[in-house]
PDB file of N, CA and C in Angstrom:
ATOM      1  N   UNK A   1      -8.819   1.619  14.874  1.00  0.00           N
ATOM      2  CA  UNK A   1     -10.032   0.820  14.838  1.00  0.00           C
ATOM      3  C   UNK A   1     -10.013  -0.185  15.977  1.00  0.00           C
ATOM      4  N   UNK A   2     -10.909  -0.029  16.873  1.00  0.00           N
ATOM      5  CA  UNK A   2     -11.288  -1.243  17.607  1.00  0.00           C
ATOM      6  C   UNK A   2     -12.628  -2.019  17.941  1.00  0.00           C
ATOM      7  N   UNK A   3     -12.825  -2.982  17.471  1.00  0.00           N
ATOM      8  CA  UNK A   3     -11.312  -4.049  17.073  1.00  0.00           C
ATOM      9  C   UNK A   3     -10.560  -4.286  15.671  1.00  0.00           C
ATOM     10  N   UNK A   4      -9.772  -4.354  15.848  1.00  0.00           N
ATOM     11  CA  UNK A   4      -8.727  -4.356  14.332  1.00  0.00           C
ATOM     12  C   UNK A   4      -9.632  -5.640  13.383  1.00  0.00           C
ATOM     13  N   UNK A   5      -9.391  -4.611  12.200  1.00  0.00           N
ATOM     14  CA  UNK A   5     -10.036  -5.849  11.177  1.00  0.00           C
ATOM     15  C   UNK A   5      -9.067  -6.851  10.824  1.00  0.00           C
ATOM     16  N   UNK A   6      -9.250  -7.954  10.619  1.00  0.00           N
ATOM     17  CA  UNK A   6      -8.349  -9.072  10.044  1.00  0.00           C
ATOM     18  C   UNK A   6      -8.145  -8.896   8.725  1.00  0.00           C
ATOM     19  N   UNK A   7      -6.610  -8.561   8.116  1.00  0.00           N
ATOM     20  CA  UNK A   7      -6.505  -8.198   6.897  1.00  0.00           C
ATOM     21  C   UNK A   7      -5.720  -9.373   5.888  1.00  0.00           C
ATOM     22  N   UNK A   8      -5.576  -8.924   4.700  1.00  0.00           N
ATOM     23  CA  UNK A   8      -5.345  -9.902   3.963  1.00  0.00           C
ATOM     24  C   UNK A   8      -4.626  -8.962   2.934  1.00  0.00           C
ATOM     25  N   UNK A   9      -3.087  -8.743   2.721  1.00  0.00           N
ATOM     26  CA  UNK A   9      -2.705  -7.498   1.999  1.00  0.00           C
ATOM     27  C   UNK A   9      -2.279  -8.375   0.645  1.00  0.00           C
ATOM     28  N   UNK A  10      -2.266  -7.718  -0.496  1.00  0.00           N
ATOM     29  CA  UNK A  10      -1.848  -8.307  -1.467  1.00  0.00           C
ATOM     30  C   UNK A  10      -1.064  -7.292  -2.634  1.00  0.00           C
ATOM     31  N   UNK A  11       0.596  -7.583  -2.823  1.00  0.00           N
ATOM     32  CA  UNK A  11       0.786  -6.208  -3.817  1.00  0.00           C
ATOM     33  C   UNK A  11       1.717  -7.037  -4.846  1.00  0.00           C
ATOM     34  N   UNK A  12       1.371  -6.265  -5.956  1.00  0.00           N
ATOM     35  CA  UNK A  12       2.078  -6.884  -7.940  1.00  0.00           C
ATOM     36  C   UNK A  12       2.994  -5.774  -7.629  1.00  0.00           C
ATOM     37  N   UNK A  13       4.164  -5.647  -7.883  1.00  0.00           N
ATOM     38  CA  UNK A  13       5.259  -4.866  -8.043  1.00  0.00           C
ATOM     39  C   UNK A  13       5.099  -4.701  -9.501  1.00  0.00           C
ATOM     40  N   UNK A  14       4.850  -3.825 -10.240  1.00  0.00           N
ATOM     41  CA  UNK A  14       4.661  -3.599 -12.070  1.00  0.00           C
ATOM     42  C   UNK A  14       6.215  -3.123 -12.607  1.00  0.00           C
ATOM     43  N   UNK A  15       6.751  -2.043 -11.549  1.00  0.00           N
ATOM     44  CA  UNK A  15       8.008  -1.611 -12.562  1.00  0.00           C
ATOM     45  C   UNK A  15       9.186  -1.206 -11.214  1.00  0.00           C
ATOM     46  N   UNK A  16      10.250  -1.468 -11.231  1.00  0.00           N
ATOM     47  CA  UNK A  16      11.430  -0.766 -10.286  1.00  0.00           C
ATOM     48  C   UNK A  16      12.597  -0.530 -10.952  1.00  0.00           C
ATOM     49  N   UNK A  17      12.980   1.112 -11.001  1.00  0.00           N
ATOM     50  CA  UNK A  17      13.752   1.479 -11.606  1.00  0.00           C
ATOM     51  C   UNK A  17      14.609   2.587 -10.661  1.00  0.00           C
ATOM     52  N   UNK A  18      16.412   2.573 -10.973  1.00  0.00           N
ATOM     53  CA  UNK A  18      16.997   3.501 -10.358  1.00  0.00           C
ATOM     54  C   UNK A  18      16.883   4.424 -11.518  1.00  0.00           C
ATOM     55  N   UNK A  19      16.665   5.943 -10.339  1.00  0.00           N
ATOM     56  CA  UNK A  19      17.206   6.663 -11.046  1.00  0.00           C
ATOM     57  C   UNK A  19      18.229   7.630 -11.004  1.00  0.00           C
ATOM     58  N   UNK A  20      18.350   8.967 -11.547  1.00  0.00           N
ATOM     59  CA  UNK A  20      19.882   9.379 -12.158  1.00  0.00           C
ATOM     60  C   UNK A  20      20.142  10.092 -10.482  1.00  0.00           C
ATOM     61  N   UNK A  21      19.730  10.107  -9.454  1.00  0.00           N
ATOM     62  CA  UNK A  21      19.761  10.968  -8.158  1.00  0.00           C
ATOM     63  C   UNK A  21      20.611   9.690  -7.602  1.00  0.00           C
ATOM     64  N   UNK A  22      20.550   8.524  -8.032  1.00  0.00           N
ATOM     65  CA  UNK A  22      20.502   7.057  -6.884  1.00  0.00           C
ATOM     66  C   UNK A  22      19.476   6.635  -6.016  1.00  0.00           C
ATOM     67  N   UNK A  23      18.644   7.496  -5.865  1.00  0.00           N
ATOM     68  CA  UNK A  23      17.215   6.840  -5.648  1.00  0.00           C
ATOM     69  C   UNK A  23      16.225   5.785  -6.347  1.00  0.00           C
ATOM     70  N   UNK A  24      15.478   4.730  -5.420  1.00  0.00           N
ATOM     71  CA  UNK A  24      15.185   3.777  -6.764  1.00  0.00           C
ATOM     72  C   UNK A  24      13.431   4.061  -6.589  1.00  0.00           C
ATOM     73  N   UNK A  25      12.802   3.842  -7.445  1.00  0.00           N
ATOM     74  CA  UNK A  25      11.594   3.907  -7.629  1.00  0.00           C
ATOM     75  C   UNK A  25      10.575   3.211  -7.541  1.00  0.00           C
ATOM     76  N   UNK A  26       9.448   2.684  -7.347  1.00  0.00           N
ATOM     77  CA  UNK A  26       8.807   1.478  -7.344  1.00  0.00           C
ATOM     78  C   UNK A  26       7.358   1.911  -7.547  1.00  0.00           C
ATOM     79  N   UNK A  27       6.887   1.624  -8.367  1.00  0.00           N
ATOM     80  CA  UNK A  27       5.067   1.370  -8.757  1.00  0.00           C
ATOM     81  C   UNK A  27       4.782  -0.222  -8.274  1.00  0.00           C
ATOM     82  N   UNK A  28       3.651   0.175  -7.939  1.00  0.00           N
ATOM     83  CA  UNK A  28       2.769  -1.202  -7.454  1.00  0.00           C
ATOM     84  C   UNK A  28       1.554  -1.126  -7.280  1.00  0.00           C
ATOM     85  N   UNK A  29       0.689  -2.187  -7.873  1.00  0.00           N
ATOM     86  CA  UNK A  29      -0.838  -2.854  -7.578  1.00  0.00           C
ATOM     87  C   UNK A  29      -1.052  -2.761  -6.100  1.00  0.00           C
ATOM     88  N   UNK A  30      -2.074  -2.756  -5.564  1.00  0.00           N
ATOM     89  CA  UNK A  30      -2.294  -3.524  -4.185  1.00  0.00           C
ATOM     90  C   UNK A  30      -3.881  -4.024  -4.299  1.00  0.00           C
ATOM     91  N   UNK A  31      -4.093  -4.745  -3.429  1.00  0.00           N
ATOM     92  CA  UNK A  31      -5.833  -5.048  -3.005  1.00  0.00           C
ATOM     93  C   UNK A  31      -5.409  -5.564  -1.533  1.00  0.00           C
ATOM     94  N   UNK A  32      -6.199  -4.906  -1.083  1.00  0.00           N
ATOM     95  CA  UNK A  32      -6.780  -5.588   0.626  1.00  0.00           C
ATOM     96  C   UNK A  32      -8.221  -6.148   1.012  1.00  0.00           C
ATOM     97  N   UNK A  33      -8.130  -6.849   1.424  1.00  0.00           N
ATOM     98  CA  UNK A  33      -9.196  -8.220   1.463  1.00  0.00           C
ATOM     99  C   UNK A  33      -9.789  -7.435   3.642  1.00  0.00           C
ATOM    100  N   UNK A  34     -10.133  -7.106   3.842  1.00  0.00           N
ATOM    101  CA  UNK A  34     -10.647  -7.277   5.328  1.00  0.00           C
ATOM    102  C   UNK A  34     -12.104  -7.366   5.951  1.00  0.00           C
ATOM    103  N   UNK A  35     -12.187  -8.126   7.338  1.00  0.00           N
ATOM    104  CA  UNK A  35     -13.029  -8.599   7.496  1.00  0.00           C
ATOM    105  C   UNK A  35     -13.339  -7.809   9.272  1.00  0.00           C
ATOM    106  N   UNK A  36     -14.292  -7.503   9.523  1.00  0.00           N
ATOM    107  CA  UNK A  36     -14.531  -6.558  10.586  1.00  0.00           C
ATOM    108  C   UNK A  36     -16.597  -6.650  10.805  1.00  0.00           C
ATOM    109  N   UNK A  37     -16.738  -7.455  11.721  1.00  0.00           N
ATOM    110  CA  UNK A  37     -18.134  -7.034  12.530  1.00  0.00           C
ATOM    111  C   UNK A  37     -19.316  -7.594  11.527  1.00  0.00           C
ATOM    112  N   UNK A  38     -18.466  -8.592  11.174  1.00  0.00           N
ATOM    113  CA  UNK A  38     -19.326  -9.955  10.186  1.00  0.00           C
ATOM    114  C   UNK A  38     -19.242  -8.965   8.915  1.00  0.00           C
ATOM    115  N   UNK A  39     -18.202  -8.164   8.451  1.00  0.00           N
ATOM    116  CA  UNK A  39     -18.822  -7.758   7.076  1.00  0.00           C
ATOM    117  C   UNK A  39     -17.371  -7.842   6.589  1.00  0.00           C
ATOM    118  N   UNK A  40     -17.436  -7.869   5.045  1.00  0.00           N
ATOM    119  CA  UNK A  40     -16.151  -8.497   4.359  1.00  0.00           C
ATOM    120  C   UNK A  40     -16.236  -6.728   3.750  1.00  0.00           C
ATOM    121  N   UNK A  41     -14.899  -6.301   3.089  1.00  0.00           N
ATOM    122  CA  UNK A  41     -14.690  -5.188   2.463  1.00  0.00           C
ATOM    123  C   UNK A  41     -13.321  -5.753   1.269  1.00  0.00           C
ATOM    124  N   UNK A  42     -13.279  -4.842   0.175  1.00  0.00           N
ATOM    125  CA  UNK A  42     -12.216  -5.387  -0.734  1.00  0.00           C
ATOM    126  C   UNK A  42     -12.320  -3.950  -1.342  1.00  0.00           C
ATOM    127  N   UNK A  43     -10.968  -3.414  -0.959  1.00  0.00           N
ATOM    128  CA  UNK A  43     -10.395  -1.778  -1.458  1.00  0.00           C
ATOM    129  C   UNK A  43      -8.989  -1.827  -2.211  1.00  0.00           C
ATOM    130  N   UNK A  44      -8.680  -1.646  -3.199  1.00  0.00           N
ATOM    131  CA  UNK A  44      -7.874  -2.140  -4.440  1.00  0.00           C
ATOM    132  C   UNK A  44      -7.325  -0.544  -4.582  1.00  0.00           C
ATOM    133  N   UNK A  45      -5.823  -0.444  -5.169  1.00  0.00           N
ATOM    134  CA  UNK A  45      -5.465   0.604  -5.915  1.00  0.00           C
ATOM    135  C   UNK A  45      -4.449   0.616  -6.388  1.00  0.00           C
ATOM    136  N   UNK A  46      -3.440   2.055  -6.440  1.00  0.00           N
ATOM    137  CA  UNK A  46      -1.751   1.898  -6.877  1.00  0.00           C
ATOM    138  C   UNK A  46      -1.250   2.656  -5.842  1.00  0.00           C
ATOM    139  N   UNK A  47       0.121   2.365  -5.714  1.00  0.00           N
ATOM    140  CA  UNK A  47       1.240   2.638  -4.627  1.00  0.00           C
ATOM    141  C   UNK A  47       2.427   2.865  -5.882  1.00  0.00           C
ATOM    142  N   UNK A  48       3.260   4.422  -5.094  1.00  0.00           N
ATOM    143  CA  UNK A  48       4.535   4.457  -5.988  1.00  0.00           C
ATOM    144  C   UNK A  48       5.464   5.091  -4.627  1.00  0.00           C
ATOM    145  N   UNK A  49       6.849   4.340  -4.858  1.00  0.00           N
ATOM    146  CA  UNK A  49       7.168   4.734  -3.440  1.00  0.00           C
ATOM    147  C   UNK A  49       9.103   5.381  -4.102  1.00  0.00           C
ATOM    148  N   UNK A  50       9.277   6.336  -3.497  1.00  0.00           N
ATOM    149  CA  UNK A  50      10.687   6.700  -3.359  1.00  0.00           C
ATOM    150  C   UNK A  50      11.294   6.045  -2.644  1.00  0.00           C
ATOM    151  N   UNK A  51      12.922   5.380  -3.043  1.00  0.00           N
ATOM    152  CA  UNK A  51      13.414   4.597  -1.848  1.00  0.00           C
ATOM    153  C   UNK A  51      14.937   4.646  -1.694  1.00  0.00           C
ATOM    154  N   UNK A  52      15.309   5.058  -0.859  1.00  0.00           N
ATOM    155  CA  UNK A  52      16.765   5.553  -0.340  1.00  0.00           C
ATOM    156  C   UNK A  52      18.161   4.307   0.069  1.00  0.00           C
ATOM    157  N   UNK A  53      19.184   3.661  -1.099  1.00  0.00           N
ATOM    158  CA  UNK A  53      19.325   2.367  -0.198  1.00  0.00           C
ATOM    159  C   UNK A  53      20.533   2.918   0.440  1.00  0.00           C
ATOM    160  N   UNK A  54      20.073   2.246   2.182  1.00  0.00           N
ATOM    161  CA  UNK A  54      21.050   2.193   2.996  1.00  0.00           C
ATOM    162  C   UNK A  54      22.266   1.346   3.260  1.00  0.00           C
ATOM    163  N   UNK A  55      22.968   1.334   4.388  1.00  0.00           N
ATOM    164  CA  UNK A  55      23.842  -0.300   4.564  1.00  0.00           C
ATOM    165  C   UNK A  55      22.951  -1.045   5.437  1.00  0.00           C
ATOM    166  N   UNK A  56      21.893  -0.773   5.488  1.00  0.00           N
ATOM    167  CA  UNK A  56      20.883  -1.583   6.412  1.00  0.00           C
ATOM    168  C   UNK A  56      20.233  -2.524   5.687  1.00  0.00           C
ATOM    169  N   UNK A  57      19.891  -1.635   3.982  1.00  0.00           N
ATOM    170  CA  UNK A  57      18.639  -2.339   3.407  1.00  0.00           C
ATOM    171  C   UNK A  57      17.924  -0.769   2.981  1.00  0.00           C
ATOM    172  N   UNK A  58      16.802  -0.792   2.227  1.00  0.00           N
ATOM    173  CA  UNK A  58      16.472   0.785   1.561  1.00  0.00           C
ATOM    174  C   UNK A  58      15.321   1.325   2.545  1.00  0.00           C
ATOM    175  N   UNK A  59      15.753   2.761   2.734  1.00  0.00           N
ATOM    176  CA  UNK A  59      14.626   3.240   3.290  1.00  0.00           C
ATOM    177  C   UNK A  59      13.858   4.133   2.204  1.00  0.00           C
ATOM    178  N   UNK A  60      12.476   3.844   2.822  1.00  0.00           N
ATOM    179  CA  UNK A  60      11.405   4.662   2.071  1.00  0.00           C
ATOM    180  C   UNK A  60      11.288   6.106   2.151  1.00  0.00           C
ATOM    181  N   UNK A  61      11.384   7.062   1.314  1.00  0.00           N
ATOM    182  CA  UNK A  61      11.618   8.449   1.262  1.00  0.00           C
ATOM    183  C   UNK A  61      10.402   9.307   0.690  1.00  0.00           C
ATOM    184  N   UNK A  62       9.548   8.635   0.061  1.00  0.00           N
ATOM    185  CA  UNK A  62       7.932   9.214   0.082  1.00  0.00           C
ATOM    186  C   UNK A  62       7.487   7.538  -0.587  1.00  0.00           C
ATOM    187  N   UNK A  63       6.151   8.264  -0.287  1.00  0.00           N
ATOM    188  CA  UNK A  63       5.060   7.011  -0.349  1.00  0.00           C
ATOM    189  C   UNK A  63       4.097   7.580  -0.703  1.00  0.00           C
ATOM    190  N   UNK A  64       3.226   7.789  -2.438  1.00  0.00           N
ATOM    191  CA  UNK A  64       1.978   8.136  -2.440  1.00  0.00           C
ATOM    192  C   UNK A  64       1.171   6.576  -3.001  1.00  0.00           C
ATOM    193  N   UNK A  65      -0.228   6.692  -1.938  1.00  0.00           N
ATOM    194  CA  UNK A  65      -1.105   5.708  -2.465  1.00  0.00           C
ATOM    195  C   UNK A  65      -2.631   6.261  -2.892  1.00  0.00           C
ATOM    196  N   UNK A  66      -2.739   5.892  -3.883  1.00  0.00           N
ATOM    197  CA  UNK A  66      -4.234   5.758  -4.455  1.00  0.00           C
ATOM    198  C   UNK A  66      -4.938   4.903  -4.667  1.00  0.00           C
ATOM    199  N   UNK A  67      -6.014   5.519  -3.407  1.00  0.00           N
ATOM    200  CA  UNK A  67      -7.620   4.515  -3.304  1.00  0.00           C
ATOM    201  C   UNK A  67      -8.140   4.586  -4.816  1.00  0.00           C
ATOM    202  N   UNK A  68      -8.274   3.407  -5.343  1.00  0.00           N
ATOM    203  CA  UNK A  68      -9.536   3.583  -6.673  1.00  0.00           C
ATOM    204  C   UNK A  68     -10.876   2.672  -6.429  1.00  0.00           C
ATOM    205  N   UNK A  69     -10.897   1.882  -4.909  1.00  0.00           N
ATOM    206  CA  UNK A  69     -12.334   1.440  -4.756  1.00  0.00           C
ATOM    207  C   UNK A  69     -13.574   2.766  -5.233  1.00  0.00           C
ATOM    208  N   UNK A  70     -14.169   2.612  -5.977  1.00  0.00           N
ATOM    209  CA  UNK A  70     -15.484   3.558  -5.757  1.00  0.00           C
ATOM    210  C   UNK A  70     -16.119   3.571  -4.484  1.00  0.00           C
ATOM    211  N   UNK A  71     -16.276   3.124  -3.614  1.00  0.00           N
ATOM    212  CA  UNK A  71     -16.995   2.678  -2.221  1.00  0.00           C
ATOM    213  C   UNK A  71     -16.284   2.153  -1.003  1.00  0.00           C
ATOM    214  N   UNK A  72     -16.073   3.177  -0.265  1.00  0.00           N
ATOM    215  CA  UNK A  72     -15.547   2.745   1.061  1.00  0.00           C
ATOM    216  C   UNK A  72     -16.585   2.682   2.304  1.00  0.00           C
ATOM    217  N   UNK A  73     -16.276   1.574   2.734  1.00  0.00           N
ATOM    218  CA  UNK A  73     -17.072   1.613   3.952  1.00  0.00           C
ATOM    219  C   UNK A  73     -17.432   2.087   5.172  1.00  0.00           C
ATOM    220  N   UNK A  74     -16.284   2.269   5.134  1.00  0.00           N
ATOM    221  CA  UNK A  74     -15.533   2.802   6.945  1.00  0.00           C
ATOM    222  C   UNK A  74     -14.541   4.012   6.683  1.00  0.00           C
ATOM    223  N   UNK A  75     -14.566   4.459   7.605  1.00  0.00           N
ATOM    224  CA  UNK A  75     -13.044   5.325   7.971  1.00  0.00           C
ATOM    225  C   UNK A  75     -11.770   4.660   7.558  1.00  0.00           C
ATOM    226  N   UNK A  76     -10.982   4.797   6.399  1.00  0.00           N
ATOM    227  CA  UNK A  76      -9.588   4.445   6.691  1.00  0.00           C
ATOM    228  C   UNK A  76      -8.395   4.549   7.593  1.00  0.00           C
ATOM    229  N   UNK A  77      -7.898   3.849   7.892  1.00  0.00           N
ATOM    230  CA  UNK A  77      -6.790   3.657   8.782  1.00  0.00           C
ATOM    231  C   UNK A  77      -5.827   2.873   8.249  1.00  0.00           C
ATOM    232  N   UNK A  78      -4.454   3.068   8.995  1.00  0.00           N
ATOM    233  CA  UNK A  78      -3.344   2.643   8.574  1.00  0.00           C
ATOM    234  C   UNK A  78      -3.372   1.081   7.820  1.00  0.00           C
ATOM    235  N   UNK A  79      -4.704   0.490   8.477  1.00  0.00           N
ATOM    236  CA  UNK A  79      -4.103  -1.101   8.244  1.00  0.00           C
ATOM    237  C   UNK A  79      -5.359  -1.140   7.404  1.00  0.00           C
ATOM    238  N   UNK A  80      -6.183  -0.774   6.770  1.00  0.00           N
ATOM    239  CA  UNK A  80      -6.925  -0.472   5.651  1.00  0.00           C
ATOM    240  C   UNK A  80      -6.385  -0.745   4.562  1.00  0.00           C
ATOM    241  N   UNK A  81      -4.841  -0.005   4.361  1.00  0.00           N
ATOM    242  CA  UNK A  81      -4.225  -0.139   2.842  1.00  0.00           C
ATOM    243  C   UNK A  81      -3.216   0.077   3.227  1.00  0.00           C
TER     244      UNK A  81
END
């Protein structure tokens, strides 16, 4: 998108659990607040992510997210949600 909308990310972590592989799990809320070409947008949903921990810190090993706005405005892009 150009120009990039000014975003505003917001996420509730609901549940994180290891499981029996050693992989840990994570569900989460989100809403994004953005603002682009004088018009405001607010696209809300859930995120559940697979996560691998390293000696670095955990890496992410899948990532599904679901849009539940009824109404999108624009084309999504990365910084959308």
């Amino acid at each position: 998108s150009t120009p990039l909308p000014r975003t505003c990310h917001m996420m509730n972590i609901a549940r994180v659990a290891r499981r029996d592989d050693g992989l840990v799990e994570a569900d989460c809320s989100w809403s994004v607040y953005s603002y682009r070409f004088e018009k405001a947008a607010h696209l809300f949903g859930l995120s559940n992510y697979l996560l691998k921990e390293t000696e670095t810190g955990f890496q992410i090993k899948k990532r599904r997210t679901l849009v539940h706005s009824d109404t999108i405005p624009n084309v999504l892009d990365i910084y959308s949600i």
